[in-house]
PDB file of N, CA and C in Angstrom:
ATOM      1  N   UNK A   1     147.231  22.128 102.687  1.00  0.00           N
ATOM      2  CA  UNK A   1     145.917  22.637 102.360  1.00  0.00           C
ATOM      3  C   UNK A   1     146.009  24.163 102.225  1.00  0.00           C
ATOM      4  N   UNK A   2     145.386  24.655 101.520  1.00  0.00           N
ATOM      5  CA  UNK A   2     145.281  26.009 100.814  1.00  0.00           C
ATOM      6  C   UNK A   2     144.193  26.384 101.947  1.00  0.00           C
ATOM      7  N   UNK A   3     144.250  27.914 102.796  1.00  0.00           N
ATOM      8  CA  UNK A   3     143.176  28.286 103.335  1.00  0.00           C
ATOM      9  C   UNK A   3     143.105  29.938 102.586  1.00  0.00           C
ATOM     10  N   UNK A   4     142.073  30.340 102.285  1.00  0.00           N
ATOM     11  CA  UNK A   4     141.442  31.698 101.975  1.00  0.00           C
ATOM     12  C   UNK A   4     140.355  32.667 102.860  1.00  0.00           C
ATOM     13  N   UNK A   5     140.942  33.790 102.599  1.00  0.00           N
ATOM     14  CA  UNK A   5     140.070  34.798 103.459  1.00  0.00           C
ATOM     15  C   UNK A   5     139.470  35.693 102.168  1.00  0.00           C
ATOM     16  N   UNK A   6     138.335  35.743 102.297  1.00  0.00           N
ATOM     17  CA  UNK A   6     137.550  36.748 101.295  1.00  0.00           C
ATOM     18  C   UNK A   6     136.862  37.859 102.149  1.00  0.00           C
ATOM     19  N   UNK A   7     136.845  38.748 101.031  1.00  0.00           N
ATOM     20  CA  UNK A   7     136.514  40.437 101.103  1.00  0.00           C
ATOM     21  C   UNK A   7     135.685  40.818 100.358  1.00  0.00           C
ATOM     22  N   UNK A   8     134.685  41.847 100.050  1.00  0.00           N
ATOM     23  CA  UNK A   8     134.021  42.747  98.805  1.00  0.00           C
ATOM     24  C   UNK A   8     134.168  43.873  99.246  1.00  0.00           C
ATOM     25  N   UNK A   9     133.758  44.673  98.108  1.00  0.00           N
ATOM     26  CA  UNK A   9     133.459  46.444  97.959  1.00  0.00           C
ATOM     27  C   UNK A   9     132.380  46.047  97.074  1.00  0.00           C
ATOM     28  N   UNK A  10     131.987  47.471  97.067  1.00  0.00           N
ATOM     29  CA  UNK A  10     130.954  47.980  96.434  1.00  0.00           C
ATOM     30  C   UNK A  10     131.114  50.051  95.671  1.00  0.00           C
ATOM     31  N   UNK A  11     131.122  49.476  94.319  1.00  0.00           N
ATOM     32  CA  UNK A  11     131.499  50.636  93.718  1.00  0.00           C
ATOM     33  C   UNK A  11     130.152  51.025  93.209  1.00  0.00           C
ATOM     34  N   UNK A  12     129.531  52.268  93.455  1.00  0.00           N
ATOM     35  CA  UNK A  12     128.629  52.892  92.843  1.00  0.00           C
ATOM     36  C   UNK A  12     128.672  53.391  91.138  1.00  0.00           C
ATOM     37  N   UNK A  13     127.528  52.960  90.499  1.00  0.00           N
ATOM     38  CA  UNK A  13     127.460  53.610  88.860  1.00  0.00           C
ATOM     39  C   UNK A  13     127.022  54.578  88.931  1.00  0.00           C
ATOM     40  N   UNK A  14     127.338  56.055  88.522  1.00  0.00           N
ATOM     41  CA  UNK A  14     126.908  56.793  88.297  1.00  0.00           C
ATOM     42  C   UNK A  14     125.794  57.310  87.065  1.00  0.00           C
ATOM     43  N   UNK A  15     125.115  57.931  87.248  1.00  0.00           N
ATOM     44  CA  UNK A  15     123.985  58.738  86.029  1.00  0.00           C
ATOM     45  C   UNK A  15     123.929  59.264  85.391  1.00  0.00           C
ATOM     46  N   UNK A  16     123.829  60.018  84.511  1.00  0.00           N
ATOM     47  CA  UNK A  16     124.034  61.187  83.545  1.00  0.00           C
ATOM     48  C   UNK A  16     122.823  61.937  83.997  1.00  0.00           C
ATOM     49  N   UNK A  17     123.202  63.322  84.274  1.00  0.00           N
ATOM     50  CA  UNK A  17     121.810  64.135  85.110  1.00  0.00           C
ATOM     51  C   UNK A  17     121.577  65.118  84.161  1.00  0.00           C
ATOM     52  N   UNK A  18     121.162  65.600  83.908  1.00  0.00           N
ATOM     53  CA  UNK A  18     120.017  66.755  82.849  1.00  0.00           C
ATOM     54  C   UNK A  18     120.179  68.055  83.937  1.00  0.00           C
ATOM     55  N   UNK A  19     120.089  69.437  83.303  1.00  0.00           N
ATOM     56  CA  UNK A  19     119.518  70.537  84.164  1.00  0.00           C
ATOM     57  C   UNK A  19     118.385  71.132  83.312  1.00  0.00           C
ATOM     58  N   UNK A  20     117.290  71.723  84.327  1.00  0.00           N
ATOM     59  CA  UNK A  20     116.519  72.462  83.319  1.00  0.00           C
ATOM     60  C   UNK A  20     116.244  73.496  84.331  1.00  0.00           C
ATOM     61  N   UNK A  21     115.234  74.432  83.982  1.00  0.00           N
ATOM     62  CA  UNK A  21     115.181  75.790  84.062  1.00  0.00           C
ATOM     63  C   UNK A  21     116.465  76.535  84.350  1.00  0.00           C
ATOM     64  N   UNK A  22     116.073  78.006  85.157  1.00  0.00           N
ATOM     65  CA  UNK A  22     117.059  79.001  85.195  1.00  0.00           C
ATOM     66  C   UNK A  22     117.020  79.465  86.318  1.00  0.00           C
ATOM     67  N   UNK A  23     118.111  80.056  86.908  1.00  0.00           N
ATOM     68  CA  UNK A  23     118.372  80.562  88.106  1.00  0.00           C
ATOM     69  C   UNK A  23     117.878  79.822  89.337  1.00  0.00           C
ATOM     70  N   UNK A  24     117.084  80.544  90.308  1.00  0.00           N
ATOM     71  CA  UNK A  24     116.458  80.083  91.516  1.00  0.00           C
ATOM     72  C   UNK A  24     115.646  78.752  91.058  1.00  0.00           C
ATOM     73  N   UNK A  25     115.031  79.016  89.908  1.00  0.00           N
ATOM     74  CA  UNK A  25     114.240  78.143  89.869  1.00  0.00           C
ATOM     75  C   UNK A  25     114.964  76.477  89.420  1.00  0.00           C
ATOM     76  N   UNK A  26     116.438  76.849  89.147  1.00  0.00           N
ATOM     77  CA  UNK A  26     117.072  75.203  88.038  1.00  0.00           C
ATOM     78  C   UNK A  26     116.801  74.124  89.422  1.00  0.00           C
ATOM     79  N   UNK A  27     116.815  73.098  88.028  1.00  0.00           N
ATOM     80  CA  UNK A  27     117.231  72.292  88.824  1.00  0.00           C
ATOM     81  C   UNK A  27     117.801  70.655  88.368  1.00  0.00           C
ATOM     82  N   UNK A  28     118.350  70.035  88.997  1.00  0.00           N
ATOM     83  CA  UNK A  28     119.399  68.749  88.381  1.00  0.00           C
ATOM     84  C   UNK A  28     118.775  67.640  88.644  1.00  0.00           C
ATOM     85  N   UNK A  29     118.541  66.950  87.821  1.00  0.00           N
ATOM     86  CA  UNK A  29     117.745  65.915  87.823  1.00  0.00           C
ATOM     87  C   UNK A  29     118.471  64.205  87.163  1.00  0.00           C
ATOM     88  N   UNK A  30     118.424  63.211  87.697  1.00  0.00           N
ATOM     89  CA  UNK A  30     119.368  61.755  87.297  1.00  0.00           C
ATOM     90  C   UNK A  30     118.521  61.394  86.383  1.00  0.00           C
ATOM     91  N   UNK A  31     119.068  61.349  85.307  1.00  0.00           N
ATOM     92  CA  UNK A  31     118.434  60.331  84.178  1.00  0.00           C
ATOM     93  C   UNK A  31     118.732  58.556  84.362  1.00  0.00           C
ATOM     94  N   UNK A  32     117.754  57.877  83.388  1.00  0.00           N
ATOM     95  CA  UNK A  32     118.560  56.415  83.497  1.00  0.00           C
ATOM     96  C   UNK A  32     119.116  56.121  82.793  1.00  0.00           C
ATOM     97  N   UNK A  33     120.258  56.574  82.354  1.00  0.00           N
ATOM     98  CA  UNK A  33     120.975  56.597  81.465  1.00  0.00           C
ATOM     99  C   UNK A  33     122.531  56.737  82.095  1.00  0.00           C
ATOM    100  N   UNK A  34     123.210  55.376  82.406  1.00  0.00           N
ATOM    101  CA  UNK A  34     124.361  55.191  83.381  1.00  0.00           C
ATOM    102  C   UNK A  34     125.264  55.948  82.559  1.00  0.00           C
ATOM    103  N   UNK A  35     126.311  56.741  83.359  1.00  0.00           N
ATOM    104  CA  UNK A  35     127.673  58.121  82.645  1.00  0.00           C
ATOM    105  C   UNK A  35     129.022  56.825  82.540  1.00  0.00           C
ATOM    106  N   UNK A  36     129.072  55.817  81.815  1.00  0.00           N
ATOM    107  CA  UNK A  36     129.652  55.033  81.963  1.00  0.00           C
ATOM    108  C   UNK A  36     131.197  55.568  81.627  1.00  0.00           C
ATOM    109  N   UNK A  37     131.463  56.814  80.737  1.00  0.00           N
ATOM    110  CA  UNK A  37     132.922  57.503  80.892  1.00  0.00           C
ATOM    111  C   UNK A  37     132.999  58.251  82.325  1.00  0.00           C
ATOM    112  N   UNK A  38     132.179  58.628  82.517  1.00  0.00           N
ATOM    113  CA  UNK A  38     132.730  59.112  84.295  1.00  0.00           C
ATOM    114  C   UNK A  38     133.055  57.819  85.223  1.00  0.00           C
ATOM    115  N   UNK A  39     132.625  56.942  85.018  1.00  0.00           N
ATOM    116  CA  UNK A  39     132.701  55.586  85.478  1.00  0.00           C
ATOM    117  C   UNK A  39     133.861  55.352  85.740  1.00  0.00           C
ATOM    118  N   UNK A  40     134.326  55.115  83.867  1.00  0.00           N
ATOM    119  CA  UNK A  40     135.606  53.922  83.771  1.00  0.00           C
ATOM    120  C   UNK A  40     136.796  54.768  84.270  1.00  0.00           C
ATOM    121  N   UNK A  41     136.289  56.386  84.282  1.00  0.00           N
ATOM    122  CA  UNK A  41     137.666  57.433  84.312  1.00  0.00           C
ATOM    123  C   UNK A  41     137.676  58.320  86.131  1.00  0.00           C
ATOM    124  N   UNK A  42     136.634  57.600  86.805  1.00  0.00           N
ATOM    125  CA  UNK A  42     136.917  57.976  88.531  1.00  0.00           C
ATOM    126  C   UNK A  42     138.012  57.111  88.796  1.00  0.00           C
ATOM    127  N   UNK A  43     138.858  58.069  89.032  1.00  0.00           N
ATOM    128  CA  UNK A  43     140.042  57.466  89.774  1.00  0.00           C
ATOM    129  C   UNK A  43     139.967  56.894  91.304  1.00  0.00           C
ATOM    130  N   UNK A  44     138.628  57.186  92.132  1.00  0.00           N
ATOM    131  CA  UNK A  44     138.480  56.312  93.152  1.00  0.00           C
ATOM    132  C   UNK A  44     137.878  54.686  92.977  1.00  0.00           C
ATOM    133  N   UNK A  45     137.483  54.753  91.767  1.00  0.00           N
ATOM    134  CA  UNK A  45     137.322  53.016  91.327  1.00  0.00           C
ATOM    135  C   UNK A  45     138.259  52.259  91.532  1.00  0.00           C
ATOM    136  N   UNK A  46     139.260  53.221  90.671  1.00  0.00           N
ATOM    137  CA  UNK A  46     140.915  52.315  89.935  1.00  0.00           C
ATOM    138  C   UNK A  46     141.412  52.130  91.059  1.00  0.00           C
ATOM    139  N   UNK A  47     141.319  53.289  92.466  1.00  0.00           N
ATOM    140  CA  UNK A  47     142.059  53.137  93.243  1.00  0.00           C
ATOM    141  C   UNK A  47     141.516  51.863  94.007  1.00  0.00           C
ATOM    142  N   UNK A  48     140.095  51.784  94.063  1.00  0.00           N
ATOM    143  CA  UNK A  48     139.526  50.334  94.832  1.00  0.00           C
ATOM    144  C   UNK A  48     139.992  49.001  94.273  1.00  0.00           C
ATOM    145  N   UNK A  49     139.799  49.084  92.803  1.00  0.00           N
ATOM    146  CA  UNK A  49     140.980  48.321  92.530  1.00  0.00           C
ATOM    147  C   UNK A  49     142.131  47.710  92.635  1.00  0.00           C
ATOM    148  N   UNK A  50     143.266  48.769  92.895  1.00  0.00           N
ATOM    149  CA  UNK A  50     144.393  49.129  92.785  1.00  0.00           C
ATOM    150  C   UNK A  50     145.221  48.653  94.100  1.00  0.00           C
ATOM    151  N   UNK A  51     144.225  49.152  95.064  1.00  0.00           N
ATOM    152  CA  UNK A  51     144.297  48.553  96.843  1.00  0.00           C
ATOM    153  C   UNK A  51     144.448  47.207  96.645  1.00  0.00           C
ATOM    154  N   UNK A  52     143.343  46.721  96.144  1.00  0.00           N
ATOM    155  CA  UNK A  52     142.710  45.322  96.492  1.00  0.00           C
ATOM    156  C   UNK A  52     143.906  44.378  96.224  1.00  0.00           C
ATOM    157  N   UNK A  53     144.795  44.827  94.570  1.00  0.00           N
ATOM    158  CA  UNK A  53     145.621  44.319  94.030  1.00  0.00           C
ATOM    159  C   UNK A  53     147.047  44.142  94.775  1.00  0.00           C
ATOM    160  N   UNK A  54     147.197  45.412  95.466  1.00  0.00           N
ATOM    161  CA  UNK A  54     148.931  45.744  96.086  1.00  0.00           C
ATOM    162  C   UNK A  54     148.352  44.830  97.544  1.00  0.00           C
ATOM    163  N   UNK A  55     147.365  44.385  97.989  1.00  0.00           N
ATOM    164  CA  UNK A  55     147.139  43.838  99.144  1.00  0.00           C
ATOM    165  C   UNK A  55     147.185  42.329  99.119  1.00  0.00           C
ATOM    166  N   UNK A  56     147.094  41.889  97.584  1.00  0.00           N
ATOM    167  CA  UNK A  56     147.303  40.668  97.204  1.00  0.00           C
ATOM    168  C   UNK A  56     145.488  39.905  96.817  1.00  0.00           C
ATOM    169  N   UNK A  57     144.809  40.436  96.940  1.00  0.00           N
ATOM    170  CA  UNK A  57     143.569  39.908  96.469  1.00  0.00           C
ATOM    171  C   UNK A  57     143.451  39.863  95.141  1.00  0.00           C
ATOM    172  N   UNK A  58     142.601  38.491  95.030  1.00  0.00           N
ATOM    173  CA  UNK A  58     142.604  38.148  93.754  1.00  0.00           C
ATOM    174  C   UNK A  58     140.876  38.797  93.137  1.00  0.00           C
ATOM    175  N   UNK A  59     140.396  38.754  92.346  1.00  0.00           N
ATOM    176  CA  UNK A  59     139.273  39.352  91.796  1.00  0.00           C
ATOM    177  C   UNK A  59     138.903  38.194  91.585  1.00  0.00           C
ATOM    178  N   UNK A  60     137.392  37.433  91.764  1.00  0.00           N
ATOM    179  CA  UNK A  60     136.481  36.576  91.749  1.00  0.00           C
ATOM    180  C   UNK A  60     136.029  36.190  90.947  1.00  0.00           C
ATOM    181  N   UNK A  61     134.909  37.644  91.218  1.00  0.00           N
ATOM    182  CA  UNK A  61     133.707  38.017  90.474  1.00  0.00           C
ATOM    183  C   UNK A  61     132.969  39.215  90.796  1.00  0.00           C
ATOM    184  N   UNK A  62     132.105  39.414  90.125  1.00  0.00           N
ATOM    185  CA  UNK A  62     131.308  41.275  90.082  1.00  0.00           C
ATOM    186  C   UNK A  62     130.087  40.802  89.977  1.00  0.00           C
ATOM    187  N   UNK A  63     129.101  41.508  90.951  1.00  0.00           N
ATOM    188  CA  UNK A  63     127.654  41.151  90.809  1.00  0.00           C
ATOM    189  C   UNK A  63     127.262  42.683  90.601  1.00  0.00           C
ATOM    190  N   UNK A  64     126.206  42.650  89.272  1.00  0.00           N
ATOM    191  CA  UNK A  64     126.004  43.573  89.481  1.00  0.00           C
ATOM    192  C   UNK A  64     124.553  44.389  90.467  1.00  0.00           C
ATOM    193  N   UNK A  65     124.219  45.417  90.968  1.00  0.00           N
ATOM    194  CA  UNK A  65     123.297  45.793  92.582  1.00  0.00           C
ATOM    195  C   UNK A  65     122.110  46.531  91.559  1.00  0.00           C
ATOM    196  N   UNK A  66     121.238  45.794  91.873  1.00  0.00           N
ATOM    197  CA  UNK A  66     119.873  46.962  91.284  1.00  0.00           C
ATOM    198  C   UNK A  66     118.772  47.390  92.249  1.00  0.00           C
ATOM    199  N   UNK A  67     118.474  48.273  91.945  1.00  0.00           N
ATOM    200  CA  UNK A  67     116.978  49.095  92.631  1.00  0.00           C
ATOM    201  C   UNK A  67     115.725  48.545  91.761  1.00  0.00           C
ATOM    202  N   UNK A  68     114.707  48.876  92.581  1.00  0.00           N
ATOM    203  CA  UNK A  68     113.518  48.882  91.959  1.00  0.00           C
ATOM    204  C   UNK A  68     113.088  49.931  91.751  1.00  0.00           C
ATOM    205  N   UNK A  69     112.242  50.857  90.648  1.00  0.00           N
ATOM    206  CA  UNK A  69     112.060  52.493  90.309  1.00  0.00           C
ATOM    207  C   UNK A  69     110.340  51.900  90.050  1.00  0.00           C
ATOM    208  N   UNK A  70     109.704  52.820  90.604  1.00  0.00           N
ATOM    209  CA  UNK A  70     108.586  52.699  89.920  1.00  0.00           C
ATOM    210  C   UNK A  70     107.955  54.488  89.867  1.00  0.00           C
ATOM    211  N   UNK A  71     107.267  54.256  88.594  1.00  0.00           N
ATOM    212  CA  UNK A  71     106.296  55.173  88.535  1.00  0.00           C
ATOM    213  C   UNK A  71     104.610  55.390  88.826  1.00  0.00           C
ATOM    214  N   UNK A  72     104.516  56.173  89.046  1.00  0.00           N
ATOM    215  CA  UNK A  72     102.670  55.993  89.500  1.00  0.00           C
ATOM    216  C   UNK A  72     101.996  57.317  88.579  1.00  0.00           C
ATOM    217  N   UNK A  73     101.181  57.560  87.892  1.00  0.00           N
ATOM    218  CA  UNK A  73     100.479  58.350  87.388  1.00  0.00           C
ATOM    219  C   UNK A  73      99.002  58.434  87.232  1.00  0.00           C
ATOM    220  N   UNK A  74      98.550  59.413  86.563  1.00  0.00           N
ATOM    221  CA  UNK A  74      97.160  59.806  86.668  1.00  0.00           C
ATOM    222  C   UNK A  74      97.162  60.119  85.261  1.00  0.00           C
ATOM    223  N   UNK A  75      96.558  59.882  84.002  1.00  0.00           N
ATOM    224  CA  UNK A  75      96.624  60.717  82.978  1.00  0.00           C
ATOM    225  C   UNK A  75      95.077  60.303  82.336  1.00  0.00           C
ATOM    226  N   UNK A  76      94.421  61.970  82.683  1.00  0.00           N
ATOM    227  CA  UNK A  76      92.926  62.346  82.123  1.00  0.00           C
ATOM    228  C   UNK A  76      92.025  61.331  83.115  1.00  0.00           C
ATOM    229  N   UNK A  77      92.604  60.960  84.253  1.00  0.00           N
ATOM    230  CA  UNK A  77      91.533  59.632  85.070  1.00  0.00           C
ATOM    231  C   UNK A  77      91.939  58.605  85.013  1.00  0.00           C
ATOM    232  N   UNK A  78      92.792  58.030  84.165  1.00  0.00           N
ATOM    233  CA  UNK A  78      93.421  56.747  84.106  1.00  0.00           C
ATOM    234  C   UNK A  78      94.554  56.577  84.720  1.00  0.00           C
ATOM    235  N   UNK A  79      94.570  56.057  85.783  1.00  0.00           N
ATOM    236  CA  UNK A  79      95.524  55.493  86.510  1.00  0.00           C
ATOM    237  C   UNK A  79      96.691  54.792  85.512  1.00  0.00           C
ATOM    238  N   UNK A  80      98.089  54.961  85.747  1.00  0.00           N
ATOM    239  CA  UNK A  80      99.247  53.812  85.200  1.00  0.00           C
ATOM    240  C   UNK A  80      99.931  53.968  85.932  1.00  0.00           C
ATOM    241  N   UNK A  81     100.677  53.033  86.114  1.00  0.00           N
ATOM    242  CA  UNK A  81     102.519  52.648  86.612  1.00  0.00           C
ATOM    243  C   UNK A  81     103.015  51.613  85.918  1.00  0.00           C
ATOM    244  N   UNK A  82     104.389  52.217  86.432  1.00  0.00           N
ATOM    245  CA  UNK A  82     105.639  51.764  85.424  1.00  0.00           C
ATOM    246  C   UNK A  82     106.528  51.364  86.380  1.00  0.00           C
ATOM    247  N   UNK A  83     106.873  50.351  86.508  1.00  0.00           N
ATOM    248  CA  UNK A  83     108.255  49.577  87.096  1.00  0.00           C
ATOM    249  C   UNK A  83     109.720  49.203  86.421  1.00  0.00           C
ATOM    250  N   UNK A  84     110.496  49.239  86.720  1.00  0.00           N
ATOM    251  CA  UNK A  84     112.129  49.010  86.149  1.00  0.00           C
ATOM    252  C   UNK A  84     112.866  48.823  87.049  1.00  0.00           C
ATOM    253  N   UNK A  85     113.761  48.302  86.491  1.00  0.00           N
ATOM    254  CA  UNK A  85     115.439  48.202  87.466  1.00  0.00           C
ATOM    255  C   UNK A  85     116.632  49.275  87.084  1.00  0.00           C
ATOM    256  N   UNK A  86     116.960  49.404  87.537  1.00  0.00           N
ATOM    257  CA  UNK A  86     118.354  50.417  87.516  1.00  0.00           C
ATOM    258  C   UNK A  86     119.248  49.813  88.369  1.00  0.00           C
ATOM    259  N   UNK A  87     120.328  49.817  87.518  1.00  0.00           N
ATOM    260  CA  UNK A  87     121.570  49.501  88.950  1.00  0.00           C
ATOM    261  C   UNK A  87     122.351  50.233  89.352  1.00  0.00           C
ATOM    262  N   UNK A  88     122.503  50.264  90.679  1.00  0.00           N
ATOM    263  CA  UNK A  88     123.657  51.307  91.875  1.00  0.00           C
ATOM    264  C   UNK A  88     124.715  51.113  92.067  1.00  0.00           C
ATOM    265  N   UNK A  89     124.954  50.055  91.276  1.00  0.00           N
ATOM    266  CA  UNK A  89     127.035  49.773  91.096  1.00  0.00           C
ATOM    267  C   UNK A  89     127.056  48.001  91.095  1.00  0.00           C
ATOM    268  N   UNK A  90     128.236  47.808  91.337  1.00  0.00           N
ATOM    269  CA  UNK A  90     128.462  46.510  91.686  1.00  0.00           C
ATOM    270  C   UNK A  90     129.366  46.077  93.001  1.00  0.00           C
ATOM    271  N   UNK A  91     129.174  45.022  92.798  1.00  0.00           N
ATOM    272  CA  UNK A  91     130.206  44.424  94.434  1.00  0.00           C
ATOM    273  C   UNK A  91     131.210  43.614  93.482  1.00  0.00           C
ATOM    274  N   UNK A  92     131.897  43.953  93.968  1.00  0.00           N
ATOM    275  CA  UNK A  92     133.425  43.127  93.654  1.00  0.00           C
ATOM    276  C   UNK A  92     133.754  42.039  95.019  1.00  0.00           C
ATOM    277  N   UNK A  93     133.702  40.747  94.463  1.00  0.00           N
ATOM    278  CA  UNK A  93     134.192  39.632  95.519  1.00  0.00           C
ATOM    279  C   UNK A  93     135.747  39.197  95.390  1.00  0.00           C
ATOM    280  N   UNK A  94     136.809  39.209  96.329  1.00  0.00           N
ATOM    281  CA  UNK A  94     138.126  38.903  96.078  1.00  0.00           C
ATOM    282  C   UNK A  94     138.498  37.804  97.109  1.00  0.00           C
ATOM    283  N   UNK A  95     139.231  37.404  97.349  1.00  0.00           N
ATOM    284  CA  UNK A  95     140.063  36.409  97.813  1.00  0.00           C
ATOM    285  C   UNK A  95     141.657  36.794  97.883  1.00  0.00           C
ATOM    286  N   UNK A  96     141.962  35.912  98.857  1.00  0.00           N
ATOM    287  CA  UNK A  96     143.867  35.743  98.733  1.00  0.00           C
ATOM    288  C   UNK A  96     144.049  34.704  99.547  1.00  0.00           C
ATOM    289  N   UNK A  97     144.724  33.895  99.605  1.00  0.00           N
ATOM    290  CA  UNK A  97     145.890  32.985 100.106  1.00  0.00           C
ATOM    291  C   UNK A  97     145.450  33.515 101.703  1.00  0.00           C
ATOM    292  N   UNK A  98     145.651  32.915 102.571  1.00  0.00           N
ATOM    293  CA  UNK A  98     145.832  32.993 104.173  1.00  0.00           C
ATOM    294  C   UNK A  98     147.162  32.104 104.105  1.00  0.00           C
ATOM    295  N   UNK A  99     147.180  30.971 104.000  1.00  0.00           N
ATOM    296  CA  UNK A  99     148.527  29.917 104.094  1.00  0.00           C
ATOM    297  C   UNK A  99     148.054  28.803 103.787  1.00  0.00           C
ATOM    298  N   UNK A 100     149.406  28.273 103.515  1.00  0.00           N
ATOM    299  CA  UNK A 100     149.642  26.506 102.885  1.00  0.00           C
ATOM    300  C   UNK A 100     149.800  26.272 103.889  1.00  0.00           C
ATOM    301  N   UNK A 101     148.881  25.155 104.275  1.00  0.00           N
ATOM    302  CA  UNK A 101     149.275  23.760 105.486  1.00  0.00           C
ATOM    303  C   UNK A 101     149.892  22.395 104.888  1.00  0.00           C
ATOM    304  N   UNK A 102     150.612  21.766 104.979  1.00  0.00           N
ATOM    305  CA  UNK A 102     151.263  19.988 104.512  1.00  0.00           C
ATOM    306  C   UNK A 102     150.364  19.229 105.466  1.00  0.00           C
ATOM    307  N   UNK A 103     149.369  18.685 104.423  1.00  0.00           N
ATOM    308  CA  UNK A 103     148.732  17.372 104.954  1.00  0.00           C
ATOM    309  C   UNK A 103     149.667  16.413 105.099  1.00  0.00           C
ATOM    310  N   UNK A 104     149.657  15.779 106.261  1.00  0.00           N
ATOM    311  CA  UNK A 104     150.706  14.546 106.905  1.00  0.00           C
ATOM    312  C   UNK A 104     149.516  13.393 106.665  1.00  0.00           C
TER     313      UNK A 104
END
């Protein structure tokens, strides 16, 4: 019999952030708009990866993690909000081998 031990991580997506004004006053702000080349090119991903692999885990599956964002406003007296999802990365599920048992 085949027995398995499973593991996850969780890798964060990063944002693409905007600056506006100047000096004292700037300031950096997250758009929703995921930086998916800073993503694929953080070398602490590859390395979560990379671990998982030299340790012998196998890769599963990837779920991907979302937030809820909402907005609330006032415009001229009229109340609105706005709701969305954004996601904060994913979880990586792995597996490996523990040991073969011989059913007798």
């Amino acid at each position: 019999m085949t027995l398995y031990e499973y593991t996850q991580t969780f890798v964060p997506l990063p944002y693409k952030t905007v600056t506006s004004g100047m000096l004292m006053f700037k300031s950096i702000d997250e758009t929703t708009q995921p930086d998916v080349e800073r993503y694929l090119s953080d070398p602490e991903t590859l390395a979560v990866l990379n671990r998982h692999g030299r340790e012998g885990w196998e890769l599963v599956s990837v779920q991907q993690i979302n937030r809820g964002r909402e907005q609330i406003g006032n415009q001229n007296a009229q109340g609105w909000a706005l709701g969305y999802t954004l996601s904060t990365g994913f979880l990586f599920f792995f597996k490996r081998c523990v040991r073969i048992q011989q059913v007798e």
